[in-house]
N, C-alpha and C. Protein backbone atom coordinates (compact mmCIF):
# COMPACT_ATOMS: atom_id res chain seq x y z
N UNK A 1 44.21 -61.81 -27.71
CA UNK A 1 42.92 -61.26 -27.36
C UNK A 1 42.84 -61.22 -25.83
N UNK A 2 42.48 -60.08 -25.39
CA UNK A 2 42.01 -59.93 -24.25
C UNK A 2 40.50 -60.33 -23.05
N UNK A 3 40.60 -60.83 -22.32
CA UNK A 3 39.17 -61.10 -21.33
C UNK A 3 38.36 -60.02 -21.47
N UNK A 4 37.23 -60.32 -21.96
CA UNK A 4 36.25 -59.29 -22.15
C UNK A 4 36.18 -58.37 -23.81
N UNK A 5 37.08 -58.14 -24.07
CA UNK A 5 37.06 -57.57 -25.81
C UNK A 5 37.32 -58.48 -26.43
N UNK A 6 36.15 -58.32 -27.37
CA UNK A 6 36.49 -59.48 -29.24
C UNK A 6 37.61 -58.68 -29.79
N UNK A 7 38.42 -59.43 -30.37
CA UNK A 7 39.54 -58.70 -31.63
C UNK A 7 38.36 -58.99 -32.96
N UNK A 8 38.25 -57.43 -33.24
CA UNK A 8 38.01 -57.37 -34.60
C UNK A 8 38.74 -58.06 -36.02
N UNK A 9 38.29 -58.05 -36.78
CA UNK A 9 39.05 -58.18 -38.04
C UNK A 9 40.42 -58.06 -38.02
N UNK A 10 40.19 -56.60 -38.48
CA UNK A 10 41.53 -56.10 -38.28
C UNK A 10 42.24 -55.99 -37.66
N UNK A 11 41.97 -56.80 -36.73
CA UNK A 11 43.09 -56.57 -35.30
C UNK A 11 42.59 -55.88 -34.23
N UNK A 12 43.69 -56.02 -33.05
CA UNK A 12 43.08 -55.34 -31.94
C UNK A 12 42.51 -53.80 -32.14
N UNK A 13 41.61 -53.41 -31.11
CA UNK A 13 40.86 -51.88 -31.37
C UNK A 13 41.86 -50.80 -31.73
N UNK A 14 41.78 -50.34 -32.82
CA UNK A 14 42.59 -49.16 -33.06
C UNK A 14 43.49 -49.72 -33.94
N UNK A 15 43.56 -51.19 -34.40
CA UNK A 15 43.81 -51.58 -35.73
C UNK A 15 45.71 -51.84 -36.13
N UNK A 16 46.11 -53.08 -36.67
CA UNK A 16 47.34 -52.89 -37.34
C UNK A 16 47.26 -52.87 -38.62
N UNK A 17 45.70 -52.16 -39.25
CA UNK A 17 45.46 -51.85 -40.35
C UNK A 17 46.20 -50.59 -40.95
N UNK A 18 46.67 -50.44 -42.67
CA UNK A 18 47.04 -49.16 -42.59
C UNK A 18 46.64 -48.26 -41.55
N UNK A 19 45.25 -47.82 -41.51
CA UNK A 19 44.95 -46.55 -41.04
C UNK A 19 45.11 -46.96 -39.54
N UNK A 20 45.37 -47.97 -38.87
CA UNK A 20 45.72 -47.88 -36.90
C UNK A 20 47.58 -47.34 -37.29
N UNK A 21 48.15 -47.87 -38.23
CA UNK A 21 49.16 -47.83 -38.33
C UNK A 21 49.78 -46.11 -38.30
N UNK A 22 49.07 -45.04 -39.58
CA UNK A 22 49.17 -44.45 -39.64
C UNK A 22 48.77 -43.28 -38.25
N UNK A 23 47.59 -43.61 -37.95
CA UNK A 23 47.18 -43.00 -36.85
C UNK A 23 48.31 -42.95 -35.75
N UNK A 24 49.00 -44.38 -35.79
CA UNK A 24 50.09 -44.18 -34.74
C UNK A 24 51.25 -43.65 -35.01
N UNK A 25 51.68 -43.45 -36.53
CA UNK A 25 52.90 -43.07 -36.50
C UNK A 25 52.23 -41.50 -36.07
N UNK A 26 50.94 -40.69 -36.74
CA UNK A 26 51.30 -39.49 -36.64
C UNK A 26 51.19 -38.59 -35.48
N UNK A 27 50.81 -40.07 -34.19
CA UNK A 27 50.73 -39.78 -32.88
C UNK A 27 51.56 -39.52 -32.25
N UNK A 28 52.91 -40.45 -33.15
CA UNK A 28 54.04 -40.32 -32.47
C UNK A 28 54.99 -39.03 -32.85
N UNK A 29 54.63 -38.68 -34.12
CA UNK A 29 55.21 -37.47 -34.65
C UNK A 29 55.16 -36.23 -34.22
N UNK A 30 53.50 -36.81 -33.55
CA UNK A 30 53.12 -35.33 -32.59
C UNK A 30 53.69 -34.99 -31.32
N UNK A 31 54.13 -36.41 -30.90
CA UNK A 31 54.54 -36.35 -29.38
C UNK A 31 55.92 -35.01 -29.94
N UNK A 32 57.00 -36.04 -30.52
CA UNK A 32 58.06 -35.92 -30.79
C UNK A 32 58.22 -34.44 -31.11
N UNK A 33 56.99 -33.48 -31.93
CA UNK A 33 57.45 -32.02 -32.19
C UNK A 33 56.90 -31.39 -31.17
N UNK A 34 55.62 -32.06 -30.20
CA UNK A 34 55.31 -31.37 -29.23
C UNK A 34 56.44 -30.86 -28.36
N UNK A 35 56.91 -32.25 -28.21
CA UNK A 35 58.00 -32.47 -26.64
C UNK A 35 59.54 -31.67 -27.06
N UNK A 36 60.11 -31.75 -28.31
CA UNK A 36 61.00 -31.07 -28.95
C UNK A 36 60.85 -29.79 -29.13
N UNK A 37 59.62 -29.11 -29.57
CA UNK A 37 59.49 -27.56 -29.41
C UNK A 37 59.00 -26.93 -28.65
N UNK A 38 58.34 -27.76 -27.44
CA UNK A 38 58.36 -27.20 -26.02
C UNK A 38 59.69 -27.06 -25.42
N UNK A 39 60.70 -27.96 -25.69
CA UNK A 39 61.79 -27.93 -24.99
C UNK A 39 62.64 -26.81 -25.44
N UNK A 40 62.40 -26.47 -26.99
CA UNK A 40 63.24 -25.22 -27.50
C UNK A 40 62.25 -24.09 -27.12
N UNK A 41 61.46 -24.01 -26.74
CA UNK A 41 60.65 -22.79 -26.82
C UNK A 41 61.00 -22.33 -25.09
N UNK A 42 61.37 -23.52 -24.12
CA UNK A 42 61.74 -23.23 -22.77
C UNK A 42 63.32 -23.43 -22.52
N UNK A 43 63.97 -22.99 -23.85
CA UNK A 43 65.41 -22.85 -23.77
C UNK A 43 65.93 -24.14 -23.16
N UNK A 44 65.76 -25.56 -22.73
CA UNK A 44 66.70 -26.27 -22.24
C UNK A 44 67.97 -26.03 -22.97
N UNK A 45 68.58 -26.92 -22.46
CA UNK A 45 70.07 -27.39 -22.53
C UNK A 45 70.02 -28.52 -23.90
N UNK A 46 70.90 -28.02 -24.87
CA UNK A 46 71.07 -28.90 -25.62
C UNK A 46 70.96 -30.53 -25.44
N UNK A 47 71.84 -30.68 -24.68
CA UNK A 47 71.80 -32.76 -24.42
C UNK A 47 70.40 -32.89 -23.84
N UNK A 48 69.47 -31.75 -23.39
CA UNK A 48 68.21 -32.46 -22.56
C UNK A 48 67.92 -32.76 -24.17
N UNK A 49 67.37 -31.33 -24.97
CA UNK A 49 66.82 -31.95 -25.92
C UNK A 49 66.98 -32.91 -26.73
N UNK A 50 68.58 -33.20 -26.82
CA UNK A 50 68.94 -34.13 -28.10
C UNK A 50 68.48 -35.98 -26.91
N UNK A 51 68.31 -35.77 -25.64
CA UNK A 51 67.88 -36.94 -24.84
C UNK A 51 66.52 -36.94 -25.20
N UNK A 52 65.96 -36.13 -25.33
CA UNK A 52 64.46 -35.84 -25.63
C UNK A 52 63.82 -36.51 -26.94
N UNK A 53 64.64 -35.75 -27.87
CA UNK A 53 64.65 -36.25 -29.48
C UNK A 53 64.96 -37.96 -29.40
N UNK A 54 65.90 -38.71 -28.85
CA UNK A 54 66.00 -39.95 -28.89
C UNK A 54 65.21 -40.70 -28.34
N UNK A 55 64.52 -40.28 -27.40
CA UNK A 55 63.78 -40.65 -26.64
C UNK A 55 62.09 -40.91 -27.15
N UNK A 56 61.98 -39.49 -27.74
CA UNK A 56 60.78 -39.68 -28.77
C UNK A 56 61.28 -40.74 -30.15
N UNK A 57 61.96 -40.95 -30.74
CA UNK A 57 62.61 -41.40 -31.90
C UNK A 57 62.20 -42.64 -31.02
N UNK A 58 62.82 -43.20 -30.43
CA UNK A 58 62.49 -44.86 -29.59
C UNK A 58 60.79 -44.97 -29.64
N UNK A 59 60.07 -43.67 -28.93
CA UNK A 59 58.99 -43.96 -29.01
C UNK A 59 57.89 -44.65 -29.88
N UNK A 60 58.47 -43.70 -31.37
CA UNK A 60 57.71 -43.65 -32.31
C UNK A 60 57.78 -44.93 -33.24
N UNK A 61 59.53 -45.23 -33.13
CA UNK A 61 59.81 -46.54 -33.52
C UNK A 61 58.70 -47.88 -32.87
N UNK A 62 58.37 -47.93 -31.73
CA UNK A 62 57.92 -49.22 -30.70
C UNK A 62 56.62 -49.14 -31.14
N UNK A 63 56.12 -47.47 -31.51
CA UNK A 63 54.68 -47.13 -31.42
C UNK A 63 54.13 -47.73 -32.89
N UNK A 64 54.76 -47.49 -33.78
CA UNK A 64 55.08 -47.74 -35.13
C UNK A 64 54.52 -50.09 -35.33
N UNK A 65 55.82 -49.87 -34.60
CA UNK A 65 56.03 -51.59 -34.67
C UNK A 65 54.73 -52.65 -34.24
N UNK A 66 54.33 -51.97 -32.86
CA UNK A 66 53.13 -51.93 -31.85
C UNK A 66 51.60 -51.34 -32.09
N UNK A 67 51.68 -50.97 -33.54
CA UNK A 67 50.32 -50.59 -33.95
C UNK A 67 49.07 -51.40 -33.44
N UNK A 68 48.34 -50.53 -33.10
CA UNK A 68 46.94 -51.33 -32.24
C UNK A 68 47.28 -52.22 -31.44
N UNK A 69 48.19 -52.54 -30.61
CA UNK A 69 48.40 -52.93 -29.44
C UNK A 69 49.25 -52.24 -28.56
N UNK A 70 48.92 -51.91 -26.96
CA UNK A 70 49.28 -51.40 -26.08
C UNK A 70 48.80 -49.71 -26.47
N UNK A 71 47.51 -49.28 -27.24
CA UNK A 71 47.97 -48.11 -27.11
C UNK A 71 47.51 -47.20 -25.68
N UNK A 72 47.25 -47.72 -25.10
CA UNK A 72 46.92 -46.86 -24.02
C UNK A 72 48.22 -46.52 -23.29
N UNK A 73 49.29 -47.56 -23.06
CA UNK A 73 50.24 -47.47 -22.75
C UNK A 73 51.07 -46.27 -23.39
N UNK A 74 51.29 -46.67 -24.91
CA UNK A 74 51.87 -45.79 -25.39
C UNK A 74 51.15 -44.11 -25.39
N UNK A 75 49.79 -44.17 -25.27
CA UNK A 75 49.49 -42.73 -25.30
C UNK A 75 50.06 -42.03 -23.57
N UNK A 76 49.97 -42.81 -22.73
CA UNK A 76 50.23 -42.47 -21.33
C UNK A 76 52.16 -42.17 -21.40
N UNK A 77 52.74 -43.02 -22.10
CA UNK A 77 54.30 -42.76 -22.63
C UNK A 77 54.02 -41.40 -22.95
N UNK A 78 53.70 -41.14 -23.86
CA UNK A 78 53.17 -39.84 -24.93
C UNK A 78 53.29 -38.33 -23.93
N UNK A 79 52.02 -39.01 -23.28
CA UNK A 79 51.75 -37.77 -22.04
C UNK A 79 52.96 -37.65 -20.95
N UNK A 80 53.35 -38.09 -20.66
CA UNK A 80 54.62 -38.17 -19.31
C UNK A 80 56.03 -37.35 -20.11
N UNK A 81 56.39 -37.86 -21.67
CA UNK A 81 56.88 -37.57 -22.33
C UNK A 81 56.63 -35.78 -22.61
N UNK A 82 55.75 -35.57 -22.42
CA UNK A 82 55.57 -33.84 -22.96
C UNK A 82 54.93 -32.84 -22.01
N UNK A 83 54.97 -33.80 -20.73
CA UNK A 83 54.11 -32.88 -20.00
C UNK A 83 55.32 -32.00 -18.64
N UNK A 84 56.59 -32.69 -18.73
CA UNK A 84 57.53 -31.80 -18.66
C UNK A 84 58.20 -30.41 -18.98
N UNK A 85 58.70 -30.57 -20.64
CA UNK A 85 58.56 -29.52 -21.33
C UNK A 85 57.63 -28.64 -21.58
N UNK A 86 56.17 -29.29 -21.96
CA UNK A 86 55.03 -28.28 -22.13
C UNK A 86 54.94 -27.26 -20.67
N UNK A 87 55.43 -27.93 -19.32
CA UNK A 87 54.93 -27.15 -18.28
C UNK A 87 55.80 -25.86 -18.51
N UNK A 88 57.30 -26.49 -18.50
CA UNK A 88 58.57 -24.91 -18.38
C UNK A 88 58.18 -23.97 -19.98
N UNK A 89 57.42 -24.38 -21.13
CA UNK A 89 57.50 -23.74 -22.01
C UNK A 89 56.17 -23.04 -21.65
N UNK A 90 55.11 -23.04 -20.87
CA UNK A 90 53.81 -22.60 -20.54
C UNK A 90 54.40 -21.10 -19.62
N UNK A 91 55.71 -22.10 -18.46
CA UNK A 91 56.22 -21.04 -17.85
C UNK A 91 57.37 -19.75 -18.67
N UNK A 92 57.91 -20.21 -19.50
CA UNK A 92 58.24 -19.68 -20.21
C UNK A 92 57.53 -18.23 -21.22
N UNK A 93 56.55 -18.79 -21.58
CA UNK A 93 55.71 -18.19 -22.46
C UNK A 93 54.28 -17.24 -22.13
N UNK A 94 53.82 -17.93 -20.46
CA UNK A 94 53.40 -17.16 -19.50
C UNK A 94 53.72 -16.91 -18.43
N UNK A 95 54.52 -15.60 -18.11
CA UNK A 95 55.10 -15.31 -17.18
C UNK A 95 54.38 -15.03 -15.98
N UNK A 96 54.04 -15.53 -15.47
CA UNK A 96 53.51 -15.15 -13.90
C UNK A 96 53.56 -13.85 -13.35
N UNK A 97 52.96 -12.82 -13.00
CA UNK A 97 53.21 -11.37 -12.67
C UNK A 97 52.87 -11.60 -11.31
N UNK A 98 53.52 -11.01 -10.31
CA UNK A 98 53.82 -10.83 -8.54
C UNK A 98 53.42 -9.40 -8.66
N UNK A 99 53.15 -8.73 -7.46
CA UNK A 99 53.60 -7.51 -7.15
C UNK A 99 54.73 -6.98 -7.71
N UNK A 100 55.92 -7.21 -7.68
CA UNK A 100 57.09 -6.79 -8.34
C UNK A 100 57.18 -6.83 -9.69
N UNK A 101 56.72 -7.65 -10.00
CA UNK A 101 56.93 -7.97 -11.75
C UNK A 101 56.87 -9.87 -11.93
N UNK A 102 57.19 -10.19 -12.42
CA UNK A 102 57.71 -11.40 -12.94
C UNK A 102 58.24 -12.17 -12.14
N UNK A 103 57.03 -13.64 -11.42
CA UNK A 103 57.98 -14.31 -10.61
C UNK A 103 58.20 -15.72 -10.96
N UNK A 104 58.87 -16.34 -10.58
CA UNK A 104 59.17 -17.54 -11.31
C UNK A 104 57.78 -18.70 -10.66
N UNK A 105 56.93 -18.97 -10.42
CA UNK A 105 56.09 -19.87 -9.75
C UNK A 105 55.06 -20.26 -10.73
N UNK A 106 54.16 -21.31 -10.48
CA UNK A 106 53.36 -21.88 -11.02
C UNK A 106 51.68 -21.81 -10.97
N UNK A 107 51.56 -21.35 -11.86
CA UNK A 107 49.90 -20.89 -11.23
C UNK A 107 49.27 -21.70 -12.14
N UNK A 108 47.41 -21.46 -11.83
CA UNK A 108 46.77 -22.75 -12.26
C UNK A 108 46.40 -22.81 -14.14
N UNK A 109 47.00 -20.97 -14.45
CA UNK A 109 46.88 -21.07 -15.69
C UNK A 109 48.12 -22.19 -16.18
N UNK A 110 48.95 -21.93 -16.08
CA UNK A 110 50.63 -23.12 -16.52
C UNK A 110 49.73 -24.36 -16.43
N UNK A 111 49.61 -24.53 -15.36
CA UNK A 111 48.84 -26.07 -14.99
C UNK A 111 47.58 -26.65 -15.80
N UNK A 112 46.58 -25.32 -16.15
CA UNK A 112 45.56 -25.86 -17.63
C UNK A 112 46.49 -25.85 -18.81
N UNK A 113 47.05 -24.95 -19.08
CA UNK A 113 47.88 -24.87 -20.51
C UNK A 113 48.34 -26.49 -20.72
N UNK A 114 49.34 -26.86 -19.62
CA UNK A 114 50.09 -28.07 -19.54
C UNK A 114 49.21 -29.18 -19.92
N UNK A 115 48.08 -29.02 -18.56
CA UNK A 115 47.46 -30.49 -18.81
C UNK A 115 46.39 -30.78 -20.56
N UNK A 116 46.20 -29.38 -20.61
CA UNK A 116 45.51 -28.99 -22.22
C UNK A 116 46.33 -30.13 -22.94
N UNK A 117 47.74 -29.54 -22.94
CA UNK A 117 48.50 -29.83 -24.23
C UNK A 117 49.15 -31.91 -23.90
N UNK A 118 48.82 -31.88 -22.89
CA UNK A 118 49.28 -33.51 -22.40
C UNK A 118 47.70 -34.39 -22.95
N UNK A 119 46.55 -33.69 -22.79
CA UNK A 119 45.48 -34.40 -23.02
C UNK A 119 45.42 -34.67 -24.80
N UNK A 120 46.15 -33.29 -25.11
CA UNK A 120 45.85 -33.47 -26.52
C UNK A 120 46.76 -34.28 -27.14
N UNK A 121 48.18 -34.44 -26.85
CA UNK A 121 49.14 -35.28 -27.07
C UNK A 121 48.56 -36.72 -26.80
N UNK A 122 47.78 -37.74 -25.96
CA UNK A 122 47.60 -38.48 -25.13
C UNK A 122 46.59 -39.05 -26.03
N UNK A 123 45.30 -38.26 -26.23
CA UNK A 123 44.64 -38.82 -27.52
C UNK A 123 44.94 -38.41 -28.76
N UNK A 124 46.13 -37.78 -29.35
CA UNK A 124 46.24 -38.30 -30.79
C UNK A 124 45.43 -39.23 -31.71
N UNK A 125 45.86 -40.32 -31.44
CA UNK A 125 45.91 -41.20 -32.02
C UNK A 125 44.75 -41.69 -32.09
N UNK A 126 43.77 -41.33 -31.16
CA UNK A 126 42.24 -41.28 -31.02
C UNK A 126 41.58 -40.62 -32.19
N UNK A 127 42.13 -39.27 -31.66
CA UNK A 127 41.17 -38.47 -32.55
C UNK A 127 41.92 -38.43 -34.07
N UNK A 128 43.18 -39.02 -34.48
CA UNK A 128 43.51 -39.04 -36.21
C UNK A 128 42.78 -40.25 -36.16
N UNK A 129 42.28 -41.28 -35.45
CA UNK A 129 41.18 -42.28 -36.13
C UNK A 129 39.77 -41.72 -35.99
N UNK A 130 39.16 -40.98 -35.22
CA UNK A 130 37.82 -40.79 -35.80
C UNK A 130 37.81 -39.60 -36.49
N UNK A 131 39.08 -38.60 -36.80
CA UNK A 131 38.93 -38.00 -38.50
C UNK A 131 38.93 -38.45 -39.22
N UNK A 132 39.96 -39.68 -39.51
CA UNK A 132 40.16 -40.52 -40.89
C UNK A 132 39.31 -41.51 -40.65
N UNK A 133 38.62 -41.73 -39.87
CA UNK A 133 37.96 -43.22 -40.15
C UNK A 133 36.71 -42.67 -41.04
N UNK A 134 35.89 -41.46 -40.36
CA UNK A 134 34.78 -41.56 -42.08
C UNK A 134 35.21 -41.02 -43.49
N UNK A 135 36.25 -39.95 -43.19
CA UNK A 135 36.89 -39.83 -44.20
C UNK A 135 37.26 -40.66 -45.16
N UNK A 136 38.30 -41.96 -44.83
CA UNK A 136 38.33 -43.14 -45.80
C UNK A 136 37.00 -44.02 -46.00
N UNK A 137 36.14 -44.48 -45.19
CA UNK A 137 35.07 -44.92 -45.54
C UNK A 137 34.27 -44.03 -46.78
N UNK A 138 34.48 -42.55 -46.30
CA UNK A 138 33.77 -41.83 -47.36
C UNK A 138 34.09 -41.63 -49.16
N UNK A 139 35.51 -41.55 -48.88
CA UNK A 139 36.45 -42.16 -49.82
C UNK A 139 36.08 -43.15 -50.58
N UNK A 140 36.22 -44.31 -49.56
CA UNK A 140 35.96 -45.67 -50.77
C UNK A 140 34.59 -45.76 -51.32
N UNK A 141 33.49 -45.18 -50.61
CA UNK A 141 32.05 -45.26 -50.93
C UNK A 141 32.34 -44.47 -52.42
N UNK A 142 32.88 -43.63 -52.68
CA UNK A 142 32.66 -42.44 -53.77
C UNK A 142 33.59 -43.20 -54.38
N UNK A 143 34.70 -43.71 -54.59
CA UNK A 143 35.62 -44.56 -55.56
C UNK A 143 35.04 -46.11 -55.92
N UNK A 144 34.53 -46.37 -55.83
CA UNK A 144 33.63 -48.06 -55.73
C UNK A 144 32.45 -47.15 -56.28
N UNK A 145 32.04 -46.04 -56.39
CA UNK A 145 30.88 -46.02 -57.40
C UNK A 145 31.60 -45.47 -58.20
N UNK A 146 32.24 -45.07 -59.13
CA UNK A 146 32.82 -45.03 -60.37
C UNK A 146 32.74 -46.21 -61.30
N UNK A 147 31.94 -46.11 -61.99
CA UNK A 147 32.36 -47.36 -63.51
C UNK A 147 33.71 -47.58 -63.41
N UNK A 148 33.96 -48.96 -63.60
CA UNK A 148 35.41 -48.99 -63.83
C UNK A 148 36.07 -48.65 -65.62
N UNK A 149 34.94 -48.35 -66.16
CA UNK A 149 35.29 -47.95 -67.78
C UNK A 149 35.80 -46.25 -67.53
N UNK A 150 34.85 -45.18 -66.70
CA UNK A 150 35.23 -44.06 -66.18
C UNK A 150 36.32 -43.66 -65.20
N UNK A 151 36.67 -44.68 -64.89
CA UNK A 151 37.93 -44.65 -63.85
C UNK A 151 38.88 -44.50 -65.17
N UNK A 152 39.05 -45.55 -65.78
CA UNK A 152 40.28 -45.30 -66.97
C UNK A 152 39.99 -44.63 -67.71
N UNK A 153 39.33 -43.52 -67.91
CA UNK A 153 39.26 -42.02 -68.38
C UNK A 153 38.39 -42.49 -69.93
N UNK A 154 37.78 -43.99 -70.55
CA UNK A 154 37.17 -44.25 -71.34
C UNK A 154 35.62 -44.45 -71.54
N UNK A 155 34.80 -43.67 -72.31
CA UNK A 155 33.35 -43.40 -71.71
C UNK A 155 32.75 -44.59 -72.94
N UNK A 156 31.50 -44.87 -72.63
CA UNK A 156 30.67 -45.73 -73.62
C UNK A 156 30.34 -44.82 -75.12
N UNK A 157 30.01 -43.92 -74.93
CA UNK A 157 29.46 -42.67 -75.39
C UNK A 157 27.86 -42.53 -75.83
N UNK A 158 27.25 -43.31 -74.36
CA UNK A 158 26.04 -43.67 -74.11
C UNK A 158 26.19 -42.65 -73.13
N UNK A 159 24.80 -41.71 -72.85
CA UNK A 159 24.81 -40.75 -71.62
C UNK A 159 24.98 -41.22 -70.22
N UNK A 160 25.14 -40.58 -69.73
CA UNK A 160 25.84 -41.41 -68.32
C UNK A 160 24.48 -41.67 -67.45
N UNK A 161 23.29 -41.23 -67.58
CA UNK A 161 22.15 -42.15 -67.26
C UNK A 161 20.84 -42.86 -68.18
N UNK A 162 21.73 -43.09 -69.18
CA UNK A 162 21.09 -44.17 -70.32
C UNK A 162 20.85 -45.91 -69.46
N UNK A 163 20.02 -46.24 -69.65
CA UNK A 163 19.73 -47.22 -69.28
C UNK A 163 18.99 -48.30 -70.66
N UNK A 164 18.97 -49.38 -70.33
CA UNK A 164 18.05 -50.36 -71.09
C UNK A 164 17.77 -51.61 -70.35
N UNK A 165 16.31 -51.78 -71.10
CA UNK A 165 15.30 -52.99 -70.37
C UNK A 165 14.91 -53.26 -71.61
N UNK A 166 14.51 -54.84 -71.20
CA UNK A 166 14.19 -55.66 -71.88
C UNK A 166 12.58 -55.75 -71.89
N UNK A 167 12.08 -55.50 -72.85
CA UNK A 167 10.65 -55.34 -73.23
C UNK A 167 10.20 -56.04 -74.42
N UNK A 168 9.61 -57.17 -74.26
CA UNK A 168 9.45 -58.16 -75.20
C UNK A 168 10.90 -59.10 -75.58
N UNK A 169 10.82 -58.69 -77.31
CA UNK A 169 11.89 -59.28 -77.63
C UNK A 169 12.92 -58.08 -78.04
N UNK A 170 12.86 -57.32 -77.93
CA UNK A 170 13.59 -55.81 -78.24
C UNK A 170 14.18 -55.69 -76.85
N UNK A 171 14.98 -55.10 -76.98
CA UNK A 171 16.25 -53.61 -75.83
C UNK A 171 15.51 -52.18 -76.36
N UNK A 172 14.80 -51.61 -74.78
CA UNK A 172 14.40 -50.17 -75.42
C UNK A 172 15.18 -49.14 -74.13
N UNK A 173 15.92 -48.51 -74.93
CA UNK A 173 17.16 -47.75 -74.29
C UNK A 173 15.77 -46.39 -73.84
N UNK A 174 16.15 -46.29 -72.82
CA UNK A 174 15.41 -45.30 -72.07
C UNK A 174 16.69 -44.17 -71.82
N UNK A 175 16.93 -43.60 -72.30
CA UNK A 175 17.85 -42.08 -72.34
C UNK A 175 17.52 -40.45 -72.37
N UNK A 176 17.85 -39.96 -70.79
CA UNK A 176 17.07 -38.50 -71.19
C UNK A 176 18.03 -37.98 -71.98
N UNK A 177 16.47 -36.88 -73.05
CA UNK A 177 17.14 -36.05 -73.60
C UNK A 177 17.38 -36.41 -75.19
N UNK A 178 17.34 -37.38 -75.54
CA UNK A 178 17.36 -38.54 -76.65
C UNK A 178 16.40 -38.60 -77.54
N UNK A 179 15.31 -38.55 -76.88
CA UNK A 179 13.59 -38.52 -77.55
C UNK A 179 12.72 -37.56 -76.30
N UNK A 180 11.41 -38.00 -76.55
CA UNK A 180 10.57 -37.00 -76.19
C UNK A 180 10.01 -38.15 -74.78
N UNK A 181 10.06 -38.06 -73.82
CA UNK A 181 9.52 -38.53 -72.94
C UNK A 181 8.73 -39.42 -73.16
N UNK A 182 8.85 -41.35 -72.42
CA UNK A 182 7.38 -41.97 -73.00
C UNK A 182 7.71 -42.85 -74.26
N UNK A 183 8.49 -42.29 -75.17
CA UNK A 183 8.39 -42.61 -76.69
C UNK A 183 9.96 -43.82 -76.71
N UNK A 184 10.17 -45.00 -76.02
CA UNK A 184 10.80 -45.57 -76.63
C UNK A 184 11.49 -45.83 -77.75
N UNK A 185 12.52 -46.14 -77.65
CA UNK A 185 13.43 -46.11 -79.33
C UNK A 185 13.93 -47.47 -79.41
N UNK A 186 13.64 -48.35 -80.39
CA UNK A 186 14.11 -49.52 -80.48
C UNK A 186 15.43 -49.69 -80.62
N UNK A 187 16.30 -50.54 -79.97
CA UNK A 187 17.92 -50.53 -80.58
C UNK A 187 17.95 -52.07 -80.78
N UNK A 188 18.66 -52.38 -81.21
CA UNK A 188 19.27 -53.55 -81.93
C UNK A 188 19.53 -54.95 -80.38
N UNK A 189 19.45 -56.17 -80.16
CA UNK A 189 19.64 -56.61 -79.36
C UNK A 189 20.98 -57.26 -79.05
């Protein structure tokens, strides 16, 4: 634990719970196709990319292992990691027009494209936790109200808002649809 932040439950912020876990692998997955198909999309050199590919592969491994701890680190890895390739594939893909035609230099569009795609790489792992985080909360809320008799596909063959209360010494099943509104039906106790 750190000076100044409580560790939650589950672990440090951003969790070595499944879902910090997952969040990080698919942060790292993102780096890895970002930084890999920027690099093919700006033609490097084979060994850059296959240095590239190992390089992300290490990442994702540490990022993986390191769930909810260090991620700031690792998202700043993340960004440094792709903001190379993303620049020559920006240049690549937007060619700069000169007077003459086509010049090789860097203008401030390359430079938003780049930093776009480094910001979005960088919080990953941010933003797959606040998609999935109400998502699974929303999840378990709707699975935890299921009967557990309706979960295993077996019904009472009582209507599914039949109820009964105890009124005197009798059970009077209150069921719409059953009788006429009002008119209790005695059942057996």
């Amino acid at each position: 634990m750190t000076a100044g932040r409580a560790a939650s439950p589950s672990g440090p912020v951003g969790g070595s719970s499944p879902l910090g876990r997952a969040a990080a692998t698919s942060a790292a997955l993102g780096t890895a196709v970002v930084a890999i198909g920027a690099a093919l999309v700006a033609d490097a050199h084979p060994s850059h990319i296959a240095v590239l590919a190992l390089a992300a592969a290490a990442l994702a491994v540490l990022r993986f292992l390191f769930a909810g701890a260090h991620n700031g680190l690792f998202s700043v890895v993340s960004g440094a990691m792709v903001a190379q390739p993303a620049l020559y594939a920006s240049l690549e893909l937007l060619p700069a027009l000169g007077a003459a035609g086509p010049v090789s230099t860097v203008t401030g569009l390359h430079i938003a494209v780049t930093t776009t795609v480094v910001a979005a790489v960088t919080g990953a792992q941010s933003m797959c936790l606040a998609i999935a985080s109400p998502t699974v909360s929303r999840l378990r809320r709707a699975l935890a109200s299921i009967p557990a008799d309706a979960a295993r596909g077996r019904t009472s063959g009582r209507h599914p808002l039949a109820t009964r209360r105890l009124v005197g010494a009798m059970c009077v099943a209150t069921s719409p649809g059953r009788s006429p509104p009002g008119s209790p039906v005695a059942l057996p106790v």
